[in-house]
Protein backbone atom coordinates (compact mmCIF):
# COMPACT_ATOMS: atom_id res chain seq x y z
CA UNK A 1 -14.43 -48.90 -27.60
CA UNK A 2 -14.93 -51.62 -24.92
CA UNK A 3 -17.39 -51.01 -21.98
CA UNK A 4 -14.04 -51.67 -19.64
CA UNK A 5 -12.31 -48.85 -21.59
CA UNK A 6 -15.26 -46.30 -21.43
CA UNK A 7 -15.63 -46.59 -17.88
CA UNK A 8 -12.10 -46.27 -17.43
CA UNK A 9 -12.20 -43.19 -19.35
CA UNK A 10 -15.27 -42.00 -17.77
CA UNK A 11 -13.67 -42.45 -14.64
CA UNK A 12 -10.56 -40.55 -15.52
CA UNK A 13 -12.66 -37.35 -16.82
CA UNK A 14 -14.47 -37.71 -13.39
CA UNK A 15 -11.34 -37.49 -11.62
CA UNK A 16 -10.30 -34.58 -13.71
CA UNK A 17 -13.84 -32.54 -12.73
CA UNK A 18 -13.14 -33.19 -9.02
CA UNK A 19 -9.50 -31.89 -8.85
CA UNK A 20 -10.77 -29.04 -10.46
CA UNK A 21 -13.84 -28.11 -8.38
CA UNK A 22 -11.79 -29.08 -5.23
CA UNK A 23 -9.00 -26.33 -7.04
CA UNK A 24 -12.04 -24.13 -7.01
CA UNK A 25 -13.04 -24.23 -3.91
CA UNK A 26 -9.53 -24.07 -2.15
CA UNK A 27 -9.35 -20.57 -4.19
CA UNK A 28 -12.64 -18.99 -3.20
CA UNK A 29 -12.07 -20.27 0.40
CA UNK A 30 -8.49 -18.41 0.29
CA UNK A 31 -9.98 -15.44 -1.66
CA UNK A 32 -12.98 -15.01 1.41
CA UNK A 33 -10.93 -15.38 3.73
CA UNK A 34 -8.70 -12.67 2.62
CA UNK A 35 -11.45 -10.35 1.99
CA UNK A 36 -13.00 -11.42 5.33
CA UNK A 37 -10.37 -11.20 7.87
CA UNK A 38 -11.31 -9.78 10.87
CA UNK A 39 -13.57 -7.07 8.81
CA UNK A 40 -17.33 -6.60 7.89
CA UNK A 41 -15.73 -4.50 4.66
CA UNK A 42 -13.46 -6.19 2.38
CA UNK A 43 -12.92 -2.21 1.29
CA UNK A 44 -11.02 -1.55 4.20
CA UNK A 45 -7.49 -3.03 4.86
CA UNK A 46 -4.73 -2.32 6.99
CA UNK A 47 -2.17 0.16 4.49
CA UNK A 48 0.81 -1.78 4.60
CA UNK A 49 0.87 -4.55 2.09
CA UNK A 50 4.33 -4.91 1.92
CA UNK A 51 5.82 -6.70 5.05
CA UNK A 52 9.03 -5.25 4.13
CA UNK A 53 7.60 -1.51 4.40
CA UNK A 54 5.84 -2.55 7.47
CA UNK A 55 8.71 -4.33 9.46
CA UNK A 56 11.02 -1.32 8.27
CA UNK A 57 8.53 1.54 9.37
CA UNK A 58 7.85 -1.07 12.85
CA UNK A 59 11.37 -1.10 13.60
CA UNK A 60 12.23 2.73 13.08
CA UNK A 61 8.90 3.48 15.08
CA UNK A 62 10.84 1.13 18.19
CA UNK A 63 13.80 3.04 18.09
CA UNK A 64 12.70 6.11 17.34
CA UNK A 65 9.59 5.73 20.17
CA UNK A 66 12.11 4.64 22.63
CA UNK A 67 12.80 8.58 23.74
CA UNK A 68 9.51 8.92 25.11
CA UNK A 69 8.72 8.87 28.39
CA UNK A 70 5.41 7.46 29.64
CA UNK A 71 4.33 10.87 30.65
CA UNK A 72 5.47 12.68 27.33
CA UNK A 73 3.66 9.64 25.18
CA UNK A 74 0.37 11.02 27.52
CA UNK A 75 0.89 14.40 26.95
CA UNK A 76 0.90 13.44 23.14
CA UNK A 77 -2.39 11.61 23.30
CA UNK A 78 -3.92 14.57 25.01
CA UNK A 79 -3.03 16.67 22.74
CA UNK A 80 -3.65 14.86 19.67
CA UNK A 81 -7.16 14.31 21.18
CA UNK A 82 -7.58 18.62 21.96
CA UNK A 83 -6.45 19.19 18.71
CA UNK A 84 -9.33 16.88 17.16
CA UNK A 85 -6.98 14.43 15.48
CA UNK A 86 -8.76 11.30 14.70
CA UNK A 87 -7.50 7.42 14.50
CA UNK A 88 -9.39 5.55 12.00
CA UNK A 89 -8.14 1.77 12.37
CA UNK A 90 -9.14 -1.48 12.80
CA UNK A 91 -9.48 -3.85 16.43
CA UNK A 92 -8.33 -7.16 14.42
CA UNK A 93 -5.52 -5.26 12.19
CA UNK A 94 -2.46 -6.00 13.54
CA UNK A 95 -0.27 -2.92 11.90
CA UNK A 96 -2.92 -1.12 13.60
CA UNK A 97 -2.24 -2.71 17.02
CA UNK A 98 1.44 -1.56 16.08
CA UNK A 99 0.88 1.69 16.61
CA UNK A 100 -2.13 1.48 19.13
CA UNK A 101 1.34 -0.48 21.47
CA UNK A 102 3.23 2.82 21.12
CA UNK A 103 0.75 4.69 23.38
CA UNK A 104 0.49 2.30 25.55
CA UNK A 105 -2.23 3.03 28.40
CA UNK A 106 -2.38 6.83 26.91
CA UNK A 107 -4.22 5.00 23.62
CA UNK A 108 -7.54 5.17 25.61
CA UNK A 109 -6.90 9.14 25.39
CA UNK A 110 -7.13 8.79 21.77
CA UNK A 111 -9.94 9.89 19.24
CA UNK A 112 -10.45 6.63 16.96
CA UNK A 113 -12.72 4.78 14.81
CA UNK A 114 -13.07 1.01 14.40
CA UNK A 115 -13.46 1.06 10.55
CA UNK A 116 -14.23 -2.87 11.23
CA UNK A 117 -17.13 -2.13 13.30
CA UNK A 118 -20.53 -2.53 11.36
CA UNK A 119 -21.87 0.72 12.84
CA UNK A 120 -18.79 2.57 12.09
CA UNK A 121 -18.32 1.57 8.22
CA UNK A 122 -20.63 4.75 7.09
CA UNK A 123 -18.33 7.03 9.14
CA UNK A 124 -15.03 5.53 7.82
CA UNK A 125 -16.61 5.49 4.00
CA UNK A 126 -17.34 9.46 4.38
CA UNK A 127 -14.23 9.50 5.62
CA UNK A 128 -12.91 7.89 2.29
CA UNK A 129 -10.73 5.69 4.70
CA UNK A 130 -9.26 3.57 2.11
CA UNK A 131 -6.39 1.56 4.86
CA UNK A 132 -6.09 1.38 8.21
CA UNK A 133 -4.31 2.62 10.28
CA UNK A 134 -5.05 6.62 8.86
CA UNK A 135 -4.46 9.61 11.16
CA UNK A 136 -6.90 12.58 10.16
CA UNK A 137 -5.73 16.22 11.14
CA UNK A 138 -7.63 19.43 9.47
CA UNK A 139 -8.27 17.86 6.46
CA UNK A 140 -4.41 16.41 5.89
CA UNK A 141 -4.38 12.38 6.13
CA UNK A 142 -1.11 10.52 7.86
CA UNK A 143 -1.71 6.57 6.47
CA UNK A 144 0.28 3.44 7.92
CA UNK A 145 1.58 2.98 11.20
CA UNK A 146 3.67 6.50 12.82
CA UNK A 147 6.43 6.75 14.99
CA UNK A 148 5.94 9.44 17.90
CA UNK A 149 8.14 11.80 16.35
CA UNK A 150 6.48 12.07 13.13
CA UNK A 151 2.99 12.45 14.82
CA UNK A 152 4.06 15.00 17.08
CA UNK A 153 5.69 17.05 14.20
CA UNK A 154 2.73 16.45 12.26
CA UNK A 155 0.67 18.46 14.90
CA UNK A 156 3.04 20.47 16.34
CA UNK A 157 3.23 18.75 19.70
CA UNK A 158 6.28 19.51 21.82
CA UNK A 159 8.12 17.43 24.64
């Protein structure tokens, strides 16, 4: 083998190693950033993986939320809140801002944890909040985002 031909070939097997570190890396970047979005645990995601589950429970929550008055959708938040009914989501997930929108100002009137909140991860773990958004009621668990009907049936709330 020539010298030109081994550098050639050296050259080539170099070429090889860097497309397949820069492969590498583009994986673990995508991988961290999934894990990482938005949350201090990468053990706590927002429940609905499917965007087809999501955009189907989204658009029967619009319809179905659109018999509510302003005043009823308060009266709902109170009384989830008297009846100790708990909101375990997360600030950055947006399925979780989904259903946060559906109370609009009456969300404030809410009991809820930020599972993405550093000092709130030991609360959500004994919690064994697993996705986000989950409603907690006397020991029963409501996961992924709820239409207004569901939650006040859930409860017992009426208009």
């Amino acid at each position: 083998m020539t010298k030109q031909n081994a550098t050639k070939s050296a050259e080539k097997v170099g070429l090889v190693v860097m497309a397949g570190v820069l492969i590498l890396i583009i994986t673990l970047v995508f991988i961290y950033s999934r894990l990482s979005k938005g949350s201090p645990s990468s053990s706590i995601r927002g429940t609905s993986s499917n965007s087809e589950t999501s955009e189907t429970q989204t658009s029967s929550s619009n319809t179905s939320n659109s018999n509510w008055s302003q005043e009823d959708i308060k009266k709902l938040a109170e009384y989830l809140s008297e009846k100790g009914v708990i909101l375990y989501y997360g600030n950055s997930c947006p399925h979780c801002h989904k259903q946060l929108e559906m109370f609009n100002e009456a969300a404030d009137l809410l009991k809820k944890v930020d599972c993405y909140l550093e000092e709130n991860l030991e609360t959500c773990n004994n919690a064994k909040i697993e996705g986000v958004p989950t409603w907690v009621y006397g020991g029963e668990r409501k996961e992924g985002v709820q239409d207004l009907d569901e939650l006040a049936a859930w409860v017992g709330f009426k208009k």
